[in-house]
PDB file of N, CA and C in Angstrom:
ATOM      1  N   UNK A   1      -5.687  69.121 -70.574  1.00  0.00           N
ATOM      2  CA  UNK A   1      -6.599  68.485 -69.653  1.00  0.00           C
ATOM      3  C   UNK A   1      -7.947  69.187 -69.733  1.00  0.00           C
ATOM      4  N   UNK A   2      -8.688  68.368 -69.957  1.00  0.00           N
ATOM      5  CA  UNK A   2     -10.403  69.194 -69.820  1.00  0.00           C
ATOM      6  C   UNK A   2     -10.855  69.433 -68.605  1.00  0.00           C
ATOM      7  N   UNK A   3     -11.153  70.669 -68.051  1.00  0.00           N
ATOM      8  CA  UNK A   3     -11.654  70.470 -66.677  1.00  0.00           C
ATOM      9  C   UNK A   3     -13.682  70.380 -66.971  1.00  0.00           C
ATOM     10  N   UNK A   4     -14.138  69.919 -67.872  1.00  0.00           N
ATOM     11  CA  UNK A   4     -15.025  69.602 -67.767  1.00  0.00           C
ATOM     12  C   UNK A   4     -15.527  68.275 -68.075  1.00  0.00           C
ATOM     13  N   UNK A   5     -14.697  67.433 -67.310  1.00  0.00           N
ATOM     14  CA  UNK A   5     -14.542  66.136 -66.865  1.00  0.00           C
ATOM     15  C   UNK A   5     -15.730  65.462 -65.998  1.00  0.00           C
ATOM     16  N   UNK A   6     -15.993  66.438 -64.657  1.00  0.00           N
ATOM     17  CA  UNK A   6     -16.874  66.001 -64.325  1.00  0.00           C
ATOM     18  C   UNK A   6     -18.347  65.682 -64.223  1.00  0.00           C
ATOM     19  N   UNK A   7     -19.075  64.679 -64.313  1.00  0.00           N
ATOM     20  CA  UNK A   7     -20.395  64.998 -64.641  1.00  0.00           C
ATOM     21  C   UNK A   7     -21.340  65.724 -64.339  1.00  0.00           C
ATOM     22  N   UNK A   8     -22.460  66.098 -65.063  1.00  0.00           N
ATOM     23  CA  UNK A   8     -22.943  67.840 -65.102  1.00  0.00           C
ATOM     24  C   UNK A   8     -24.137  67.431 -63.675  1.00  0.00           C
ATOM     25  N   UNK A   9     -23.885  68.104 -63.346  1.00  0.00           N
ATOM     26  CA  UNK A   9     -25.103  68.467 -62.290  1.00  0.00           C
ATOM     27  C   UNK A   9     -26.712  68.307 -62.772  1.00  0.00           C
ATOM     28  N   UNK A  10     -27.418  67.327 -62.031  1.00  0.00           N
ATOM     29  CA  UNK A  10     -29.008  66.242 -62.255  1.00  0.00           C
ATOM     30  C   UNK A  10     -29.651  67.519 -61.824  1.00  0.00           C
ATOM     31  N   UNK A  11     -30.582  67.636 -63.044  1.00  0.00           N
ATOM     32  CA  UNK A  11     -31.801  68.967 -62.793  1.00  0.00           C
ATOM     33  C   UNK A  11     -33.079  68.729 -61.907  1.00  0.00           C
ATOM     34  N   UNK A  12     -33.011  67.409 -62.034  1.00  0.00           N
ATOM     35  CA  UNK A  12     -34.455  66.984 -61.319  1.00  0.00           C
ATOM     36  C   UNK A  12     -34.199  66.802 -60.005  1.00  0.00           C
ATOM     37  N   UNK A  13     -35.310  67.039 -58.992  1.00  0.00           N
ATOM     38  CA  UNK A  13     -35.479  66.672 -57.544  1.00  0.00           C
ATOM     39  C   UNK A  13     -35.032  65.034 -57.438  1.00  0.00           C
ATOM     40  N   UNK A  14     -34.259  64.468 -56.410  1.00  0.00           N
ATOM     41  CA  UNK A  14     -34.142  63.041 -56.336  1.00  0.00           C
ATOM     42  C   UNK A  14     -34.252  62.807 -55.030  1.00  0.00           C
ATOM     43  N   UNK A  15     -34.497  61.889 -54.937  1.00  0.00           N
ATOM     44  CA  UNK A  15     -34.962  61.299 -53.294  1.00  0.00           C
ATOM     45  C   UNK A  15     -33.917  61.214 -52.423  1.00  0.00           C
ATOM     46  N   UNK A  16     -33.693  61.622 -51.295  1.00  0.00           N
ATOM     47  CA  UNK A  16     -32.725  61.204 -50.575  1.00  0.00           C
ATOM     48  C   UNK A  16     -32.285  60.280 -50.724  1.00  0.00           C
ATOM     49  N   UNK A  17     -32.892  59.218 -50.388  1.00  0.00           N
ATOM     50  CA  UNK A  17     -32.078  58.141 -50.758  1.00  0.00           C
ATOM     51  C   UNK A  17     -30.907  57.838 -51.685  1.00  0.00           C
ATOM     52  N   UNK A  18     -31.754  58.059 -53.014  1.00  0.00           N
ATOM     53  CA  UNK A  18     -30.495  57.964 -53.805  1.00  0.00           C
ATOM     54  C   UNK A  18     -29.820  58.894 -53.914  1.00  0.00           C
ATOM     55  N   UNK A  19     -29.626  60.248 -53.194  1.00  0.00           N
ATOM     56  CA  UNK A  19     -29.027  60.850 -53.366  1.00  0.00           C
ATOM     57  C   UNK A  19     -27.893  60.381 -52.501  1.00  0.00           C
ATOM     58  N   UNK A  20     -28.122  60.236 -50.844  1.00  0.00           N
ATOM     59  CA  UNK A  20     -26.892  59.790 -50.137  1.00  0.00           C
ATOM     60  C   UNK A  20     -26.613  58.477 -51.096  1.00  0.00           C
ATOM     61  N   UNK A  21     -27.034  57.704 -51.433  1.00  0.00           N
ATOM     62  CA  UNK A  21     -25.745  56.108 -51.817  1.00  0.00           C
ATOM     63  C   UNK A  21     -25.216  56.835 -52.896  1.00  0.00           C
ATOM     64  N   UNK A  22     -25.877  57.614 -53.820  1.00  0.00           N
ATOM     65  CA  UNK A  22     -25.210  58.260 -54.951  1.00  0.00           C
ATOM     66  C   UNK A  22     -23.472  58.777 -54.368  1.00  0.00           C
ATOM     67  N   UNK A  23     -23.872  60.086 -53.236  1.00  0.00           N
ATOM     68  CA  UNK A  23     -22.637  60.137 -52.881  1.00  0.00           C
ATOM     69  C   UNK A  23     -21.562  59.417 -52.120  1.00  0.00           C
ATOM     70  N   UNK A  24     -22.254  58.353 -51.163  1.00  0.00           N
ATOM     71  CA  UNK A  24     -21.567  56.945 -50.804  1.00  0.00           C
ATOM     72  C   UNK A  24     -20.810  56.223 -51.676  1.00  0.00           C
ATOM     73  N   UNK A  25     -21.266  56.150 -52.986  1.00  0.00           N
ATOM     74  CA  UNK A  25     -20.071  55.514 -54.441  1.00  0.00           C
ATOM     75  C   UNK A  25     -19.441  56.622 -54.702  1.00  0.00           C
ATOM     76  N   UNK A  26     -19.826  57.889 -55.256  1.00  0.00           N
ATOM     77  CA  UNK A  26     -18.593  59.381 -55.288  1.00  0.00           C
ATOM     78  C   UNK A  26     -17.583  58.811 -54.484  1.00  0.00           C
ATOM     79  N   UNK A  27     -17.347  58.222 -53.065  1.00  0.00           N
ATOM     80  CA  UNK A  27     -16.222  58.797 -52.144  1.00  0.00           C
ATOM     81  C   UNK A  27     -15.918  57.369 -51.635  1.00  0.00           C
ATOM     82  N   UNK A  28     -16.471  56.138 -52.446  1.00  0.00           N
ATOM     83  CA  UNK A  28     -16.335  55.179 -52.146  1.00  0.00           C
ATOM     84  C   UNK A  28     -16.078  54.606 -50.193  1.00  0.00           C
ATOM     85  N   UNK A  29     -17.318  55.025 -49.995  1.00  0.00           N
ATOM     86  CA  UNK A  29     -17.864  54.834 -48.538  1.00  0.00           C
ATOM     87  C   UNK A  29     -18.874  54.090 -48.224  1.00  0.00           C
ATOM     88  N   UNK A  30     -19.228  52.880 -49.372  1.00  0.00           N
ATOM     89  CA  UNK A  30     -20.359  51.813 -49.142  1.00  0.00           C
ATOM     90  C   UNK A  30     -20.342  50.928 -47.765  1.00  0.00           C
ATOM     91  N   UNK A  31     -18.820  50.518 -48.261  1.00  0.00           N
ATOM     92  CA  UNK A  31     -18.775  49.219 -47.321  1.00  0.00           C
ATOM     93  C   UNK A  31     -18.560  49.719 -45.947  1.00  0.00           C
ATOM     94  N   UNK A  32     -17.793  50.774 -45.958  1.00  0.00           N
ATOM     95  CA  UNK A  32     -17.635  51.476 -44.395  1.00  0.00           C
ATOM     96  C   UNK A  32     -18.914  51.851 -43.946  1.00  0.00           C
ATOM     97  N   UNK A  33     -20.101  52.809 -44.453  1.00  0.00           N
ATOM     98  CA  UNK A  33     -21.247  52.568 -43.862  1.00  0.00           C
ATOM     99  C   UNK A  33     -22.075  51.425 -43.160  1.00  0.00           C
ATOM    100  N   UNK A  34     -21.626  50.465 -44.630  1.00  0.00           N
ATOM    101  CA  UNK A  34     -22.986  48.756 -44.079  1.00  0.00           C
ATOM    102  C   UNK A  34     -21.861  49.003 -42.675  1.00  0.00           C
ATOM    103  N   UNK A  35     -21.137  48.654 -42.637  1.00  0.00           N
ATOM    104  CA  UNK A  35     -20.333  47.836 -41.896  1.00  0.00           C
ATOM    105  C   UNK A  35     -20.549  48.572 -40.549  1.00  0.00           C
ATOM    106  N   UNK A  36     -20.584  50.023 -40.172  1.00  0.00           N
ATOM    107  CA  UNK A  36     -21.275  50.501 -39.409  1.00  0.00           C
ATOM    108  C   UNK A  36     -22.840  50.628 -39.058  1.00  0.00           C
ATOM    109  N   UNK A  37     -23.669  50.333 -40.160  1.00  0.00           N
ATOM    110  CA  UNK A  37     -24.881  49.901 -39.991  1.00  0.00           C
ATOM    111  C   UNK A  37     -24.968  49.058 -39.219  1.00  0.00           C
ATOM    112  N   UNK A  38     -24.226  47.623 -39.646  1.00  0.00           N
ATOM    113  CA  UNK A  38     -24.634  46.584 -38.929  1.00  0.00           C
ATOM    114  C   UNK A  38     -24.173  46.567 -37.770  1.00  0.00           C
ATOM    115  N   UNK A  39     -23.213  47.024 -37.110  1.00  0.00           N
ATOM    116  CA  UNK A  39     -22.660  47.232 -35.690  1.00  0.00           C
ATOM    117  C   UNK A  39     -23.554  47.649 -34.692  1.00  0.00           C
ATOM    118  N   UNK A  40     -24.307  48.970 -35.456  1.00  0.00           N
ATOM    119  CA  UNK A  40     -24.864  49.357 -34.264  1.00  0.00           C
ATOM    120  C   UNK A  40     -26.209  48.960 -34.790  1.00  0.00           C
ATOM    121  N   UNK A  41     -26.510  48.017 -35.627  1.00  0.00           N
ATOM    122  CA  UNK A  41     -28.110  47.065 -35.349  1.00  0.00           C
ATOM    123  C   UNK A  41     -27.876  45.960 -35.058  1.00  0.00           C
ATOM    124  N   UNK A  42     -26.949  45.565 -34.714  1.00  0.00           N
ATOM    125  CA  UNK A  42     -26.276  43.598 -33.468  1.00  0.00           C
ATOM    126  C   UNK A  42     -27.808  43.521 -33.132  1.00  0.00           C
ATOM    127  N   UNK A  43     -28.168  44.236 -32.110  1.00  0.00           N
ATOM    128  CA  UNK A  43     -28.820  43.849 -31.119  1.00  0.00           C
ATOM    129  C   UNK A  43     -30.229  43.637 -31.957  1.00  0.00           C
ATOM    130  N   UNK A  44     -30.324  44.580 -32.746  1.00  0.00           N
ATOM    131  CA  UNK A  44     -31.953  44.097 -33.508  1.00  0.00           C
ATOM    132  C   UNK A  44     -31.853  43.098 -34.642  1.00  0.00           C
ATOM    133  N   UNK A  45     -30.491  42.418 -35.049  1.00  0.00           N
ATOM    134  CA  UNK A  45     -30.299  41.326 -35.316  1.00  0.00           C
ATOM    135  C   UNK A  45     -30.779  39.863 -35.086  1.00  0.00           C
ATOM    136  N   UNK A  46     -29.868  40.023 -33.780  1.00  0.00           N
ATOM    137  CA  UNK A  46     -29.298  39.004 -32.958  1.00  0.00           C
ATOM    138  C   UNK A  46     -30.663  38.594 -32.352  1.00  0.00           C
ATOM    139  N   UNK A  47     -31.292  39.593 -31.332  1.00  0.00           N
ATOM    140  CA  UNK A  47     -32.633  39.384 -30.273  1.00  0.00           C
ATOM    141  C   UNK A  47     -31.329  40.262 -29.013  1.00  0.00           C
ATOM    142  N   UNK A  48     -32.810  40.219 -27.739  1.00  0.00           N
ATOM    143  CA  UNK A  48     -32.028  40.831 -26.857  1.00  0.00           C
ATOM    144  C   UNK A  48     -31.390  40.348 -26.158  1.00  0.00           C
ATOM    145  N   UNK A  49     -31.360  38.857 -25.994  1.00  0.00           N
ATOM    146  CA  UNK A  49     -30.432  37.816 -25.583  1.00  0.00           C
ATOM    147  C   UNK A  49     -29.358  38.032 -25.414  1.00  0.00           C
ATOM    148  N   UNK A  50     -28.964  37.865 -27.067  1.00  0.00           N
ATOM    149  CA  UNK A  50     -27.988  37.673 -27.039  1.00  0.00           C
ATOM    150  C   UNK A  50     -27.055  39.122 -27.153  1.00  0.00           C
ATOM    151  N   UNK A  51     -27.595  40.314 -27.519  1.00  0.00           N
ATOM    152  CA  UNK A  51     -27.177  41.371 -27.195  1.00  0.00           C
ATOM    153  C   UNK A  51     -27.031  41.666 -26.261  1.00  0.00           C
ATOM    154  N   UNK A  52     -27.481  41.501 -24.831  1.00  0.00           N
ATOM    155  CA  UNK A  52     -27.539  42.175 -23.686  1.00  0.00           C
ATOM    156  C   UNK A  52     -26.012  41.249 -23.160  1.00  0.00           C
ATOM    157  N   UNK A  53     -25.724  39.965 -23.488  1.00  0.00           N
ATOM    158  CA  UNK A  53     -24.439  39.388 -22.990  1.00  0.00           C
ATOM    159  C   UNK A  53     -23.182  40.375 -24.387  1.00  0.00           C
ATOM    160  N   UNK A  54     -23.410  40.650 -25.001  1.00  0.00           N
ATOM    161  CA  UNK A  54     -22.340  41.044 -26.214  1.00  0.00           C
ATOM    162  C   UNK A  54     -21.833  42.148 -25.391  1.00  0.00           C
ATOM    163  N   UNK A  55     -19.932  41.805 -25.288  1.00  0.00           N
ATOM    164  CA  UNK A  55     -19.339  43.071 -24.735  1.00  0.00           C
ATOM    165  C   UNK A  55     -18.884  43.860 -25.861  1.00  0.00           C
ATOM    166  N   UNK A  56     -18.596  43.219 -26.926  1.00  0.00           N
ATOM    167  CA  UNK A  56     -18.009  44.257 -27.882  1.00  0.00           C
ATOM    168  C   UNK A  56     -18.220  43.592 -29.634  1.00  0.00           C
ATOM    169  N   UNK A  57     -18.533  44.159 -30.750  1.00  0.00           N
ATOM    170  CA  UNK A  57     -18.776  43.857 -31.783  1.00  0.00           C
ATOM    171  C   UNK A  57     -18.159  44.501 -32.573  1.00  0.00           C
ATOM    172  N   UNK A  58     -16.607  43.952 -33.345  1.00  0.00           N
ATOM    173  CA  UNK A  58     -16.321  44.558 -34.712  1.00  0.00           C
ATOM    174  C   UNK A  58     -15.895  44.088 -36.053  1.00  0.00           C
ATOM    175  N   UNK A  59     -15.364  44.694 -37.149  1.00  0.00           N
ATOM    176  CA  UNK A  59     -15.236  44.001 -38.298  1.00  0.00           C
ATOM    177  C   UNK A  59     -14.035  44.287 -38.653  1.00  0.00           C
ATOM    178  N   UNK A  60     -13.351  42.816 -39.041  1.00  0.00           N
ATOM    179  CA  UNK A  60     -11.932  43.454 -39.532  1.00  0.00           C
ATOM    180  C   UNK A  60     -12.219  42.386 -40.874  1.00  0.00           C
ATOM    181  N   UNK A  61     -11.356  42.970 -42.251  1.00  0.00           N
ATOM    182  CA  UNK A  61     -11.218  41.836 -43.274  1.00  0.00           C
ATOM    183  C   UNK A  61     -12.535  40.953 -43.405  1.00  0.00           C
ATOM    184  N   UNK A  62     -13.359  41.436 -43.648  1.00  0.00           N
ATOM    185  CA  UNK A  62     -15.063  40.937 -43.757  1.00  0.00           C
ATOM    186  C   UNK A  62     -14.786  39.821 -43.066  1.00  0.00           C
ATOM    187  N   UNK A  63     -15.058  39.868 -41.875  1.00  0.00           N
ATOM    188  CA  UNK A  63     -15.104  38.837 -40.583  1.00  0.00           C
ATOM    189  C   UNK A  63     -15.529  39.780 -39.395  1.00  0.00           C
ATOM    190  N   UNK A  64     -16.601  39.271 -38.717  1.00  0.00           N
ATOM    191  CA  UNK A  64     -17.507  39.593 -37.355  1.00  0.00           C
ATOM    192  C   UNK A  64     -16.873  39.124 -36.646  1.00  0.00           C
ATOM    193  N   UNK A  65     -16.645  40.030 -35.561  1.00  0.00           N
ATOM    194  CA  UNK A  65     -15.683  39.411 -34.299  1.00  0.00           C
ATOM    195  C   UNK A  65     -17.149  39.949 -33.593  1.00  0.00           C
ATOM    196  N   UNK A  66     -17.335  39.251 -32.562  1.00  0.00           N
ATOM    197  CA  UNK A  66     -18.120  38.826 -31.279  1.00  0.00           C
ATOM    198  C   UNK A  66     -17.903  38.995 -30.527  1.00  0.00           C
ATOM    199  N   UNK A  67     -17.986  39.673 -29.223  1.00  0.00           N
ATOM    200  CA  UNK A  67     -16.918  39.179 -28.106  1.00  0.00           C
ATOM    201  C   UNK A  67     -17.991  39.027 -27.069  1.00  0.00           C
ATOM    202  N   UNK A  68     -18.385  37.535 -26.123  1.00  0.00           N
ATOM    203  CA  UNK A  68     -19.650  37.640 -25.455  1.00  0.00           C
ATOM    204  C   UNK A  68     -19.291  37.026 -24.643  1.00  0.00           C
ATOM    205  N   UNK A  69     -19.800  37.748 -23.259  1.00  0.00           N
ATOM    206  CA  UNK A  69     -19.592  37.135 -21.670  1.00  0.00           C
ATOM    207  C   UNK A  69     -20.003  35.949 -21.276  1.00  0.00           C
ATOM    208  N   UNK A  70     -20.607  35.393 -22.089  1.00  0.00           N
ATOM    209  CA  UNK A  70     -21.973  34.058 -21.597  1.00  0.00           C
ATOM    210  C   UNK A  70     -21.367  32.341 -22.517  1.00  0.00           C
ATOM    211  N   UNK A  71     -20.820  31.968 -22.153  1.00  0.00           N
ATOM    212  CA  UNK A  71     -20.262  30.623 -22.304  1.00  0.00           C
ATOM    213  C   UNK A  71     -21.539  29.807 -23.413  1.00  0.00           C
ATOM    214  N   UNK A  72     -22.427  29.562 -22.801  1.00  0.00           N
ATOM    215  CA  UNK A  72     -23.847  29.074 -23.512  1.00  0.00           C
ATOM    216  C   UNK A  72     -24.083  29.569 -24.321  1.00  0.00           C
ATOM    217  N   UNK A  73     -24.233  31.117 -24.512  1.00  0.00           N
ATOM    218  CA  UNK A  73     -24.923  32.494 -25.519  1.00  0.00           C
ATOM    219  C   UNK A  73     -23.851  31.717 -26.370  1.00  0.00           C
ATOM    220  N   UNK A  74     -22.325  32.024 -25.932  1.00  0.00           N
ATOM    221  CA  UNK A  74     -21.559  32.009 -27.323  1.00  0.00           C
ATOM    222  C   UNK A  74     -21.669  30.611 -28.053  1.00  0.00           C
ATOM    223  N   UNK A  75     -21.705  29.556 -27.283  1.00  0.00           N
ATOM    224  CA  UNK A  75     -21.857  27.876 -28.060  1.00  0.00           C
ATOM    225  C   UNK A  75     -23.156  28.132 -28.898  1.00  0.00           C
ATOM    226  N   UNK A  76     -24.101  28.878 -28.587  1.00  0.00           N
ATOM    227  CA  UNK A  76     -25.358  28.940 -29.067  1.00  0.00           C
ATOM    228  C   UNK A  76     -25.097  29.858 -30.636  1.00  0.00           C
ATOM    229  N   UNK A  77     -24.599  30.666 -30.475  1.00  0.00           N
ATOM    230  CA  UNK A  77     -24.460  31.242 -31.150  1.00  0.00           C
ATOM    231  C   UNK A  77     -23.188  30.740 -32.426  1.00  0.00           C
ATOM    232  N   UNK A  78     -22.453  30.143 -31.949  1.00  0.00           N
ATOM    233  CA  UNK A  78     -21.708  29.793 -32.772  1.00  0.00           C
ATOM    234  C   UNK A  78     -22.421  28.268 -33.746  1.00  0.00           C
ATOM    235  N   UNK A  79     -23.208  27.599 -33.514  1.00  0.00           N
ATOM    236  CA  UNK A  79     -23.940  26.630 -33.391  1.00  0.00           C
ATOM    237  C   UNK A  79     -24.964  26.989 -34.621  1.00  0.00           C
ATOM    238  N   UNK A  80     -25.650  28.416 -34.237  1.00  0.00           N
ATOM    239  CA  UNK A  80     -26.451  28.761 -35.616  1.00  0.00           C
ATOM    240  C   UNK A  80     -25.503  30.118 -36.317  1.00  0.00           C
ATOM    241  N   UNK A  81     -24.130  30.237 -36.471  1.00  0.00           N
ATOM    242  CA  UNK A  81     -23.873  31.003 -37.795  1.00  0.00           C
ATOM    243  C   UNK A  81     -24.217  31.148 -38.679  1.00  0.00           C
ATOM    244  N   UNK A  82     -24.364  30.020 -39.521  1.00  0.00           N
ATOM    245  CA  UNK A  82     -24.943  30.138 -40.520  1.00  0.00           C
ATOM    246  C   UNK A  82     -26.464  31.529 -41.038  1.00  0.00           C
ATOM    247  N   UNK A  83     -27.128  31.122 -39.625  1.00  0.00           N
ATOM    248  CA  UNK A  83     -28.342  31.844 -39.309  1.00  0.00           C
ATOM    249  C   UNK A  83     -27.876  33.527 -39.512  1.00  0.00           C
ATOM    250  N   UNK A  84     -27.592  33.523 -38.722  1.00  0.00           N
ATOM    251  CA  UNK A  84     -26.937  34.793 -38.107  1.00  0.00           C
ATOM    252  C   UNK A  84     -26.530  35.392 -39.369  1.00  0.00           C
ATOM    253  N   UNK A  85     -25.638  34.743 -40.268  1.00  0.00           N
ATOM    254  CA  UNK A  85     -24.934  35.257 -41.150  1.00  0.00           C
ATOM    255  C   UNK A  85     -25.987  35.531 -42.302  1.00  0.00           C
ATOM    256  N   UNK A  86     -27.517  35.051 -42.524  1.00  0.00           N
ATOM    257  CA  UNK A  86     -28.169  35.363 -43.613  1.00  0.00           C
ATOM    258  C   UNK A  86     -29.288  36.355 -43.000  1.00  0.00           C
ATOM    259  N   UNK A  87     -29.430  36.267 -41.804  1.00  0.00           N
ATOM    260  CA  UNK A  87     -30.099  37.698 -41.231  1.00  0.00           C
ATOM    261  C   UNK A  87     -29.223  39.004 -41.361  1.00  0.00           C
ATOM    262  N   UNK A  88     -27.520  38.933 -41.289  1.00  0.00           N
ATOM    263  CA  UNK A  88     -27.272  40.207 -41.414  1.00  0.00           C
ATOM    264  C   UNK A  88     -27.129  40.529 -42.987  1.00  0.00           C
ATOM    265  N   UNK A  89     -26.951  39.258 -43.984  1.00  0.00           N
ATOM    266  CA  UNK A  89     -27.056  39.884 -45.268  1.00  0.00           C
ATOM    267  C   UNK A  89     -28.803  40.731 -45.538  1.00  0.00           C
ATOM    268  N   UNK A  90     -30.036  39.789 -44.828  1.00  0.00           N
ATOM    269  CA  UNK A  90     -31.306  41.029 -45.110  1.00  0.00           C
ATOM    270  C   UNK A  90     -30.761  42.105 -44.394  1.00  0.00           C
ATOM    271  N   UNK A  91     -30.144  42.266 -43.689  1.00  0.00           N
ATOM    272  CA  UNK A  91     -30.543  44.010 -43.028  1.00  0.00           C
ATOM    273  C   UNK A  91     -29.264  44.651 -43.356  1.00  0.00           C
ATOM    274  N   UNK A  92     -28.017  43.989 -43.783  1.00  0.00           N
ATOM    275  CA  UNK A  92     -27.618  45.001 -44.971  1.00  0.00           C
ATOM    276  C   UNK A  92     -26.974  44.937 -46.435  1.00  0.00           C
ATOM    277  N   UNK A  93     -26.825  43.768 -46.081  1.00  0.00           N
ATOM    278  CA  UNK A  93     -26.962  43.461 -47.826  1.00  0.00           C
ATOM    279  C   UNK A  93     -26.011  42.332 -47.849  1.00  0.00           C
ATOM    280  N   UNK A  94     -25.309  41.860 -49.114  1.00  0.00           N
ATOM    281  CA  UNK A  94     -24.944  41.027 -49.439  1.00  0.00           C
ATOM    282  C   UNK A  94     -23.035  41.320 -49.305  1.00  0.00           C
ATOM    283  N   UNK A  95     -22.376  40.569 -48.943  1.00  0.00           N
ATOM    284  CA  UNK A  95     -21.097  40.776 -48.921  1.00  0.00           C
ATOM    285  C   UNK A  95     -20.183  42.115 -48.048  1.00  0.00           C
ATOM    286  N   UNK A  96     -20.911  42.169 -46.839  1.00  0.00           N
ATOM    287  CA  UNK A  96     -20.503  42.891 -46.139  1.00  0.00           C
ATOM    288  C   UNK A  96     -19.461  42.147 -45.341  1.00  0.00           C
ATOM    289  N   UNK A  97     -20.262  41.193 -44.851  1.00  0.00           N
ATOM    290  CA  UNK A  97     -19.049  40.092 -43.684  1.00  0.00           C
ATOM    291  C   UNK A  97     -19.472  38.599 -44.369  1.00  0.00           C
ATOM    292  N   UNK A  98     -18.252  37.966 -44.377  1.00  0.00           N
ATOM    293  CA  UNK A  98     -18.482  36.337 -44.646  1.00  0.00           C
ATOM    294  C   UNK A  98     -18.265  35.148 -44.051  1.00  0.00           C
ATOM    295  N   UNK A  99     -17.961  36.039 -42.574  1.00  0.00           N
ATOM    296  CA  UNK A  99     -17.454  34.942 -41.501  1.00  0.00           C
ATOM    297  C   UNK A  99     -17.922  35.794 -40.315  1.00  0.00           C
ATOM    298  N   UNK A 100     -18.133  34.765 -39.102  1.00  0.00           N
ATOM    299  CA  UNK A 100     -18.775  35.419 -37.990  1.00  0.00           C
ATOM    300  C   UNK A 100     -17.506  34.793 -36.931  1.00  0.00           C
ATOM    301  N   UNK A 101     -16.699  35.340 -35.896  1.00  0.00           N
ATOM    302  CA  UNK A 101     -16.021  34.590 -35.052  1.00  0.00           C
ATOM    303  C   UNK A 101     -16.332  34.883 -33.697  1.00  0.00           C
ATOM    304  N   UNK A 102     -17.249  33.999 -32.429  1.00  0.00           N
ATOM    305  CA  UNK A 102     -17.010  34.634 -31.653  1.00  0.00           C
ATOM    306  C   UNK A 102     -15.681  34.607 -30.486  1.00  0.00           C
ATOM    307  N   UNK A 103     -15.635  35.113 -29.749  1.00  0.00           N
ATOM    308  CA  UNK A 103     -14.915  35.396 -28.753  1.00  0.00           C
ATOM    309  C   UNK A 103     -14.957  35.529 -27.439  1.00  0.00           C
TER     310      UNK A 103
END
């Protein structure tokens, strides 16, 4: 077995940035980040509307569960998914969630 398997250590300064997603693929922790990204940015999503009625927001099996006190908010909201669903691909990317359900 070679233990010099792993790749050699980058001499140059690199930007944070790519340094955290760099180690986000190492430990395969992409999708668990977005997926916490977008949780706790709902509200700068959504507007404050409809955040301020949202009791609880999570993700199971790339599907948005919703859960919102307001009868109207939620018809409203269910009404523009579509919407909803291409604002959270800009703010975190593409194929994080592919269904929105509320509750």
């Amino acid at each position: 077995m070679n233990y010099n398997s792993y790749p050699a250590r980058k001499k140059e300064a690199a930007p944070l940035e790519a340094a955290f997603n760099d180690l986000l693929k190492a430990y395969r922790l992409e999708d668990k980040f977005k997926e916490k990204q977008l949780i706790s940015s709902w509200g700068e999503i959504v507007g404050r509307t409809i955040s301020d009625r949202t009791t609880s927001v999570f993700i199971r099996d790339k599907k948005l569960f919703v859960k919102l006190s307001s009868g109207p908010v939620k018809k409203e909201l269910m009404l523009n998914r579509s919407k909803v669903l291409l604002l959270i691909e800009e703010k975190v990317g593409k194929g994080v969630v592919e269904e929105l359900i509320c509750l």
